[in-house]
C-alpha atoms as a PDB file:
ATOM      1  CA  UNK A   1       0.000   0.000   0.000  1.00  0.00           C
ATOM      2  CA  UNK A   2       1.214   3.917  -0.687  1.00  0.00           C
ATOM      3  CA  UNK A   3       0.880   6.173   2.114  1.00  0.00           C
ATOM      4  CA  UNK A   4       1.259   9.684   0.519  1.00  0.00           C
ATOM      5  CA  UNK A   5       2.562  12.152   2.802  1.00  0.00           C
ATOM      6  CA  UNK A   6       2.982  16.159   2.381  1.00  0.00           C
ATOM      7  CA  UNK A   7       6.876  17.415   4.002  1.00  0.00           C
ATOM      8  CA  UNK A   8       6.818  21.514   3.629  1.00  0.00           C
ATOM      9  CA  UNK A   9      10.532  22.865   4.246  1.00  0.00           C
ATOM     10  CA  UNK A  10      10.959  26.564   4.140  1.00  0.00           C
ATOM     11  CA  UNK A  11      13.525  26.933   6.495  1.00  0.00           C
ATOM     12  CA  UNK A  12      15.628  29.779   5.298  1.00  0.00           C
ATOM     13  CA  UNK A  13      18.776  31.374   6.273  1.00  0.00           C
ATOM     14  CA  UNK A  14      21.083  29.934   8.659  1.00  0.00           C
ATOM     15  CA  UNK A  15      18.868  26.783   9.009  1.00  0.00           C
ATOM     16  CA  UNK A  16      18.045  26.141   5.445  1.00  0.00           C
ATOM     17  CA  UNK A  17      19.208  23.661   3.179  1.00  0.00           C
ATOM     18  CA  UNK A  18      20.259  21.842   6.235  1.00  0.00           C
ATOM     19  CA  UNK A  19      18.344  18.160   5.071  1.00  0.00           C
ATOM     20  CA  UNK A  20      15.742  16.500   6.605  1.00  0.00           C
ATOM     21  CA  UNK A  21      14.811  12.589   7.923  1.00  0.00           C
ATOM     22  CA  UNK A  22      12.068  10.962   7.951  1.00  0.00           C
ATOM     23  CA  UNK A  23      11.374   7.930  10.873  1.00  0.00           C
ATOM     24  CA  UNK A  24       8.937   5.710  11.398  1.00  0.00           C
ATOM     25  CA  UNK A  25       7.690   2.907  14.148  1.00  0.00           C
ATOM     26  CA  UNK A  26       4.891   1.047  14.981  1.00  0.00           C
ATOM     27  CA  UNK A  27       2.619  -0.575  16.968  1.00  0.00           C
ATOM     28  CA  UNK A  28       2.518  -4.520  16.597  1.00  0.00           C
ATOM     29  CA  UNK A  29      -0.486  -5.853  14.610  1.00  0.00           C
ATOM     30  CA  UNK A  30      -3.323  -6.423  17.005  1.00  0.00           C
ATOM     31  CA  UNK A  31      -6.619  -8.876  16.057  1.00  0.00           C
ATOM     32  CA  UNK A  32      -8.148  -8.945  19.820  1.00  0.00           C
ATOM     33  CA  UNK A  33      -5.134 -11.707  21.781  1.00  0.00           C
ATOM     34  CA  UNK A  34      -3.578 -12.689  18.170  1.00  0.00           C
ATOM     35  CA  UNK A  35      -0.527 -10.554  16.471  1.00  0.00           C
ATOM     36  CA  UNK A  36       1.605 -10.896  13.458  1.00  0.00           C
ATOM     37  CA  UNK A  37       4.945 -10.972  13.669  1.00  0.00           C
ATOM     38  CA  UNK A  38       7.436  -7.829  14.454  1.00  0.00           C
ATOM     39  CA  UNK A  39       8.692  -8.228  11.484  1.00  0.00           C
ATOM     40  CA  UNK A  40       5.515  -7.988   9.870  1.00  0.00           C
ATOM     41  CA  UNK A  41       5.755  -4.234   7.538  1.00  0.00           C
ATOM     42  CA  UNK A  42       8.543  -3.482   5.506  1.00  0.00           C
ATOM     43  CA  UNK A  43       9.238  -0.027   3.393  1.00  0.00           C
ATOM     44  CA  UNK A  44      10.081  -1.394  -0.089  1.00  0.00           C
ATOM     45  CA  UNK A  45      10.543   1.992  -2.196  1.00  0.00           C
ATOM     46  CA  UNK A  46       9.423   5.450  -1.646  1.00  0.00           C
ATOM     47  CA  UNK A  47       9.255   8.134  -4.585  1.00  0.00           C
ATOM     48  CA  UNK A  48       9.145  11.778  -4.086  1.00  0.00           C
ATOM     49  CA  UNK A  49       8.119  14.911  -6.197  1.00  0.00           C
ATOM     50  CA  UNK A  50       7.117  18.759  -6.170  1.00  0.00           C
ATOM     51  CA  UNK A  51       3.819  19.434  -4.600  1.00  0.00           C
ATOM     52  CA  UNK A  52       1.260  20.613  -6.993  1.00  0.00           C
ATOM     53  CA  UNK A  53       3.370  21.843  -9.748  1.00  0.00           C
ATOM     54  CA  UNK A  54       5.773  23.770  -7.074  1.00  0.00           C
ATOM     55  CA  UNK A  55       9.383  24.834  -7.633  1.00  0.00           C
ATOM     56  CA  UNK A  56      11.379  22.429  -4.783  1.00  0.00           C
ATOM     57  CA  UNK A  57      15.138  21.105  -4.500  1.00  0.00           C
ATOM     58  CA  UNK A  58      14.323  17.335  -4.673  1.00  0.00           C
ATOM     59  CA  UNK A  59      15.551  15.034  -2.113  1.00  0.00           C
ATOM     60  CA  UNK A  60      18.694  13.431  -2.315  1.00  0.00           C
ATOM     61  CA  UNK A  61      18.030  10.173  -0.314  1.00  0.00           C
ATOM     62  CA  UNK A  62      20.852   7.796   0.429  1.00  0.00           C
ATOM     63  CA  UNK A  63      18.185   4.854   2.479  1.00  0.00           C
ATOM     64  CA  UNK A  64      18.648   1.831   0.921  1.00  0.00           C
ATOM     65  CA  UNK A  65      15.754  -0.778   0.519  1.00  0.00           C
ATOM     66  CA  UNK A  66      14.201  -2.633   2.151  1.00  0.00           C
ATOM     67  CA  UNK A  67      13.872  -1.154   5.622  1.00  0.00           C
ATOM     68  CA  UNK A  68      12.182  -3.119   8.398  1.00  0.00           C
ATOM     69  CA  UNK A  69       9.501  -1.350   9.823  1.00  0.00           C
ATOM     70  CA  UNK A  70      10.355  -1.954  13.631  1.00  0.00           C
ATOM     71  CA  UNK A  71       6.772  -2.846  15.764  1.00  0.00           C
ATOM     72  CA  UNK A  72       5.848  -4.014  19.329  1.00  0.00           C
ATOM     73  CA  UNK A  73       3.312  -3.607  21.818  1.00  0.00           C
ATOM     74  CA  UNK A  74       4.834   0.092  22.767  1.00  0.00           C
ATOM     75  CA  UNK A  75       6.413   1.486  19.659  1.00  0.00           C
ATOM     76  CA  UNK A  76      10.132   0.190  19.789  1.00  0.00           C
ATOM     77  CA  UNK A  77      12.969   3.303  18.760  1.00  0.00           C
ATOM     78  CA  UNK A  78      11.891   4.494  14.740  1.00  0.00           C
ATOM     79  CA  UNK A  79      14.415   3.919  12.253  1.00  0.00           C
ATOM     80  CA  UNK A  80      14.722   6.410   8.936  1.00  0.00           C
ATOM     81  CA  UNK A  81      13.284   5.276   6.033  1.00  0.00           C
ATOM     82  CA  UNK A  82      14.221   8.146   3.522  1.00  0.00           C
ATOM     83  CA  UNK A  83      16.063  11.781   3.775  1.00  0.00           C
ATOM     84  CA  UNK A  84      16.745  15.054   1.864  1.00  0.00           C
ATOM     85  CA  UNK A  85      21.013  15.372   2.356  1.00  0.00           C
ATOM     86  CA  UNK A  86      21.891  19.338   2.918  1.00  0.00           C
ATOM     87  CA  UNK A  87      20.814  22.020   0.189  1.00  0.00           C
ATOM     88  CA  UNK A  88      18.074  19.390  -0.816  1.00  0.00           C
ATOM     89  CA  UNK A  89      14.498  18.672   0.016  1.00  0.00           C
ATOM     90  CA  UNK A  90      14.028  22.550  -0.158  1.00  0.00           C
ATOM     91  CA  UNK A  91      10.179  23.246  -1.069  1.00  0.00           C
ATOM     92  CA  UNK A  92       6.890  20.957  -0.432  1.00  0.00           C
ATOM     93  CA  UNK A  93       6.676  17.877  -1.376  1.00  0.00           C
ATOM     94  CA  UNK A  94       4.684  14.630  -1.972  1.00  0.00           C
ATOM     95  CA  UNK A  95       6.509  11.768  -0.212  1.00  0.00           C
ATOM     96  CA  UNK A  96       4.986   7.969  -1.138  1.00  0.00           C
ATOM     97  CA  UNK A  97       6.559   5.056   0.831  1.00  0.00           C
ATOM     98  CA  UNK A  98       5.116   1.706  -0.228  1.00  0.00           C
ATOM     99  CA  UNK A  99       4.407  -0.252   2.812  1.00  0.00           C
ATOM    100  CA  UNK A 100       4.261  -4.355   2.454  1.00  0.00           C
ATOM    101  CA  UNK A 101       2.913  -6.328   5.273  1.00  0.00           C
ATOM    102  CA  UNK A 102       3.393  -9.990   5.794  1.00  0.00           C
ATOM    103  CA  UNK A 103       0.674 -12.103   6.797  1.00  0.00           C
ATOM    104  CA  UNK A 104       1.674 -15.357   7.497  1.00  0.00           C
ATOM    105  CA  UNK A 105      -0.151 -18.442   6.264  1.00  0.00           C
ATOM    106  CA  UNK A 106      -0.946 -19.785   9.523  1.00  0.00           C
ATOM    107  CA  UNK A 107      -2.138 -16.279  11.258  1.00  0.00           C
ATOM    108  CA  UNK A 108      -5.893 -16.479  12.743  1.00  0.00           C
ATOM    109  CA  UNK A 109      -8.307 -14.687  10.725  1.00  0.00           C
ATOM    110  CA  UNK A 110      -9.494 -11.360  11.576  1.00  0.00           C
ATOM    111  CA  UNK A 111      -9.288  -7.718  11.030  1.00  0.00           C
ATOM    112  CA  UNK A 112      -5.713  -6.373  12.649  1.00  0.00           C
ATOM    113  CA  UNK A 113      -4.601  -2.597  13.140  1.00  0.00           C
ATOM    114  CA  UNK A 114      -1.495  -0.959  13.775  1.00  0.00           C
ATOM    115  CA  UNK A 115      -0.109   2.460  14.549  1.00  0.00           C
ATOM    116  CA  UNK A 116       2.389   4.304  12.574  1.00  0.00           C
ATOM    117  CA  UNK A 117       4.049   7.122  13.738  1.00  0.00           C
ATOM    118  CA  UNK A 118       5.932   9.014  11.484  1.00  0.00           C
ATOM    119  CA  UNK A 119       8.277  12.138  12.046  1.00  0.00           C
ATOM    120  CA  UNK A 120      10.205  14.727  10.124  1.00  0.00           C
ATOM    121  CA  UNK A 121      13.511  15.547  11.719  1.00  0.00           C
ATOM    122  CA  UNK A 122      16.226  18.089  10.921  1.00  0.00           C
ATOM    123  CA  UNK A 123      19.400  17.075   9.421  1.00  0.00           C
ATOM    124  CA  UNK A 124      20.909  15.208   7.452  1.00  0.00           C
END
């Protein structure tokens, strides 16, 4: 699945240009007592472009895929799944990560739901 997300930098001055990272964790799939594994979501690509048309420095990202989404029962640590390196990512933009979740053959059937928390941090 694509999760389109909106990242607006217009830092300027002594603070622009300086990149940006985005993070992510979760919460463990939850079907009432049953879970899926951990290990369950991974990040397998995520593309990037202007917002509507805008004039943006595009994001140089240097995450290689895949990246493990981590999970638990309180989000673990989040781990960065793309970035804009300095004097990029300058402008709004339309980030897409493709999420893929594993559902193991044997896993009880049911409707589970997890929590993603994503952040935008400064730097590189």
């Amino acid at each position: 699945m694509a999760i389109p997300l909106t990242v607006n930098d217009t830092r300027t001055g002594a603070s622009g240009g300086l990149g940006w990272n985005l993070t992510v964790t979760s919460t463990q799939f939850l079907s009432g007592t049953h879970t899926l594994p951990t290990t369950a979501s991974t990040i397998t690509a995520v593309a990037s472009a202007c917002a509507n048309g805008g004039i943006c420095t595009v994001p140089t990202n240097s995450v290689s895929f895949p990246v493990s989404v981590p999970a638990g029962a309180g989000p673990p640590s989040a781990v960065k799944f793309f970035n804009a390196a300095a004097s990029t990512g300058i402008g709004t933009f339309t980030v897409t990560p493709t999420v893929s979740v594993l559902v193991p053959q044997n896993s009880f059937a049911g409707a589970y739901t997890s929590t993603l928390t994503i952040s935008v941090i400064s730097g590189p």
